[in-house]
Protein backbone atom coordinates (compact mmCIF):
# COMPACT_ATOMS: atom_id res chain seq x y z
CA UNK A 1 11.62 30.65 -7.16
CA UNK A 2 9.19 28.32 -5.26
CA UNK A 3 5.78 29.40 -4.55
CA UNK A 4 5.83 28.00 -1.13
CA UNK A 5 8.97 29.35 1.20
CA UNK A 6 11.25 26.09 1.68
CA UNK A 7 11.37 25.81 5.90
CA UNK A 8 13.51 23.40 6.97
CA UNK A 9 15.75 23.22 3.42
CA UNK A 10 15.18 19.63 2.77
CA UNK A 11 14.18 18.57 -0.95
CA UNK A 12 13.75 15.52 -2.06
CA UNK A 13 16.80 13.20 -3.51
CA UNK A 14 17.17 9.72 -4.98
CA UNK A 15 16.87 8.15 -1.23
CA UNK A 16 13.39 10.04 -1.06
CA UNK A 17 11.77 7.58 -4.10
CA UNK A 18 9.77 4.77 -2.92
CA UNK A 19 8.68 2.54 -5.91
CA UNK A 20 5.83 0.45 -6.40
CA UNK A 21 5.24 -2.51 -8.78
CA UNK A 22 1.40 -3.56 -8.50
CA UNK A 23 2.10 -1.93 -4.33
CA UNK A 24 4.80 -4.63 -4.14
CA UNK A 25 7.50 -1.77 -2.59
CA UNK A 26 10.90 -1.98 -4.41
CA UNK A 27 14.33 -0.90 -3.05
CA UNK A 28 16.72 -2.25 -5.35
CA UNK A 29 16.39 0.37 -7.81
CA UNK A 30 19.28 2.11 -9.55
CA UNK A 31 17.30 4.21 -12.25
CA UNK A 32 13.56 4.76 -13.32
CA UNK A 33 12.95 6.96 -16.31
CA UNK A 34 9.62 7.86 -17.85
CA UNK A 35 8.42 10.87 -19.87
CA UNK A 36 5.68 11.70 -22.37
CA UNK A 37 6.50 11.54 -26.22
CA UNK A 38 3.83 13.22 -27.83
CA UNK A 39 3.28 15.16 -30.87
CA UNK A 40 1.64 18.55 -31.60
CA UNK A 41 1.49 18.97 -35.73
CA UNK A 42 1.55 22.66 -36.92
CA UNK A 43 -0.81 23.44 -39.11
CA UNK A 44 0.43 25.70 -42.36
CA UNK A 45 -1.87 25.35 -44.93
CA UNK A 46 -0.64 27.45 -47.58
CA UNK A 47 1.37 30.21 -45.57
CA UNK A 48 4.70 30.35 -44.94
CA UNK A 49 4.51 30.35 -41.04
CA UNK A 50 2.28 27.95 -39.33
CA UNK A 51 -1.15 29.19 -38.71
CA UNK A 52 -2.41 26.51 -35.75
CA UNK A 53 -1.67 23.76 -34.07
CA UNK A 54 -3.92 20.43 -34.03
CA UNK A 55 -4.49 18.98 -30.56
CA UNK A 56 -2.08 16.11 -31.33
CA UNK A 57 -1.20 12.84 -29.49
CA UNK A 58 0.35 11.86 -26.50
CA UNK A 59 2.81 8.81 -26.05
CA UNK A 60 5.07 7.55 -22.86
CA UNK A 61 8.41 5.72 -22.70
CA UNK A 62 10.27 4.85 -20.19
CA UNK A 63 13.33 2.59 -18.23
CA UNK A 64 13.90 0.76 -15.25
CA UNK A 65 17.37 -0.15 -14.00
CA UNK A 66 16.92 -3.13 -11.21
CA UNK A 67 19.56 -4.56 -9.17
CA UNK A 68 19.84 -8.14 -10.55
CA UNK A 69 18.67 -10.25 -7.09
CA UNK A 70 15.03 -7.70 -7.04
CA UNK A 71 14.95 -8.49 -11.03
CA UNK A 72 14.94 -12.35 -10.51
CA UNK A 73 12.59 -11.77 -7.30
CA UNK A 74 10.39 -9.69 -9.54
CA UNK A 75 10.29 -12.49 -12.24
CA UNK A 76 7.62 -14.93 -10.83
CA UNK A 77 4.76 -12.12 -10.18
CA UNK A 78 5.55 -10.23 -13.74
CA UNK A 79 5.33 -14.31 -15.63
CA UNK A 80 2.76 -15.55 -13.40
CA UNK A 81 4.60 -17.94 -11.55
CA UNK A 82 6.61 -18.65 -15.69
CA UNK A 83 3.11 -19.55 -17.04
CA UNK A 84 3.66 -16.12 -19.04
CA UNK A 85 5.98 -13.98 -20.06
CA UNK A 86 7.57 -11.17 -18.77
CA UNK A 87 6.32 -8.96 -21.27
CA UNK A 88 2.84 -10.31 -21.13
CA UNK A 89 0.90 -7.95 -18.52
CA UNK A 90 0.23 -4.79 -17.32
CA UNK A 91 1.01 -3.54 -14.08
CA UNK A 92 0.60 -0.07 -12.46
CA UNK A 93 3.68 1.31 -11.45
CA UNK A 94 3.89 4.12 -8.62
CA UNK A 95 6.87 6.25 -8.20
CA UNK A 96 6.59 8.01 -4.53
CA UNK A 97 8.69 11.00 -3.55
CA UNK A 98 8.87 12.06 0.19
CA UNK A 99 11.29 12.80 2.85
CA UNK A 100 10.39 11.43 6.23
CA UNK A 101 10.85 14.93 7.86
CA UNK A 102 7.58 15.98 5.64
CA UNK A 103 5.65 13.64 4.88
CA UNK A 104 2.88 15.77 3.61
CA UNK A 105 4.79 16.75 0.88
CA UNK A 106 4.41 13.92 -0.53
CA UNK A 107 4.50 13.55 -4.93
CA UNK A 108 3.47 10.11 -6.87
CA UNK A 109 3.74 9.60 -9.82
CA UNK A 110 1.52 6.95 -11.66
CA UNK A 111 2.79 4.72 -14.87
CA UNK A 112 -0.61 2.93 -16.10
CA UNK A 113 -0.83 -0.16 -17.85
CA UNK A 114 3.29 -1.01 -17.53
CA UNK A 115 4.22 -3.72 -19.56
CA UNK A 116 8.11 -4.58 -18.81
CA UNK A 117 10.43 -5.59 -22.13
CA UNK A 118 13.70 -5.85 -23.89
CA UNK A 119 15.56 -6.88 -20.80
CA UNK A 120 19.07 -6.33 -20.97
CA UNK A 121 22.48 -7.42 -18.57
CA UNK A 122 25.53 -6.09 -18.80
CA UNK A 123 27.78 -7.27 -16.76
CA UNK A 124 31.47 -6.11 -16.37
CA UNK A 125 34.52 -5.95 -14.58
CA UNK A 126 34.48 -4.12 -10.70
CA UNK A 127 32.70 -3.59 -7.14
CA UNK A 128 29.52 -2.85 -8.38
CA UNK A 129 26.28 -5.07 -8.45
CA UNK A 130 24.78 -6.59 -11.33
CA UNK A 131 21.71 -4.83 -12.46
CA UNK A 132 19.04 -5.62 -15.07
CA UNK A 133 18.08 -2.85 -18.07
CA UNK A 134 14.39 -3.32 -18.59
CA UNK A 135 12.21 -0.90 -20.90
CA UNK A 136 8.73 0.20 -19.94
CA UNK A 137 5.85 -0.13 -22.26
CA UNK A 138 3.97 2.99 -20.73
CA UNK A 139 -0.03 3.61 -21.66
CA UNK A 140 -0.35 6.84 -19.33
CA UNK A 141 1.74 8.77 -17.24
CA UNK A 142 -0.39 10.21 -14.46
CA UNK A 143 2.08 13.18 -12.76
CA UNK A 144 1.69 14.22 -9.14
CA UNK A 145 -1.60 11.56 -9.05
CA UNK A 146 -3.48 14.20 -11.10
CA UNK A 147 -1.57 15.76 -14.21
CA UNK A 148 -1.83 14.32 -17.51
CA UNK A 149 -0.42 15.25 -21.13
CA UNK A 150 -3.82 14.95 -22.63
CA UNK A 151 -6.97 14.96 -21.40
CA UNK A 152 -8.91 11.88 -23.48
């Protein structure tokens, strides 16, 4: 149950995400999937149960799916014009979610230090449009521009 009442019953849907590669706005997005990896040991000692829990660590991963025209329009700013590679540099990636009938209700979500590799095509029979696999190298997922995993 939400915390807030829902007015006017709209929620936000795939046509709500506005993505963001270094603020260059991106439509031609089929998928973008991120999520923290991390770890949280038990600590046992010599008991049978676990007695505690170290602080751990924190990890990201994610995927982008691009529609194969935006990938090859992406490709000079992520190479630096092919000096580079793909892979080579960071870039912040935002991942907006808003419906235009609220706009206050606005959620981003921010990927730090994005590095883009292991592109991958795979192209087959039918209607559809080609897209481009690409994994995200992911140093910090920042959720709702304020929420972390791990603090430091």
């Amino acid at each position: 149950m939400a915390l807030i009442p829902d007015i006017n019953g709209n929620r936000t849907s795939w046509a709500s995400i506005v993505l963001g590669v270094a603020a260059k706005p991106l439509i031609g997005i089929k998928s973008i999937n991120y999520k923290d990896v991390g770890e949280i040991p038990k600590v046992k000692g010599t008991a049978g149960n676990p007695i505690g829990r170290t602080r751990g660590s924190n990890d990201c991963e994610g995927d982008v799916e691009i529609l194969q025209q935006e990938w090859n329009e992406l490709l000079p700013m992520l190479t630096a014009g092919g000096a580079l590679g793909y892979s080579e540099l960071s870039w912040p990636i935002t991942v907006s979610y808003a419906e235009p009938s609220n706009l206050l209700l606005t959620v981003t979500d921010r990927l730090v230090g994005v590095r883009f590799f292991g592109a991958e095509k795979s192209n087959g029979e039918g209607t559809d449009a080609l897209t481009v696999k690409v994994n995200l190298s992911l140093m910090r997922i920042v959720w709702n521009n304020r929420y972390v995993a791990l603090r430091f």
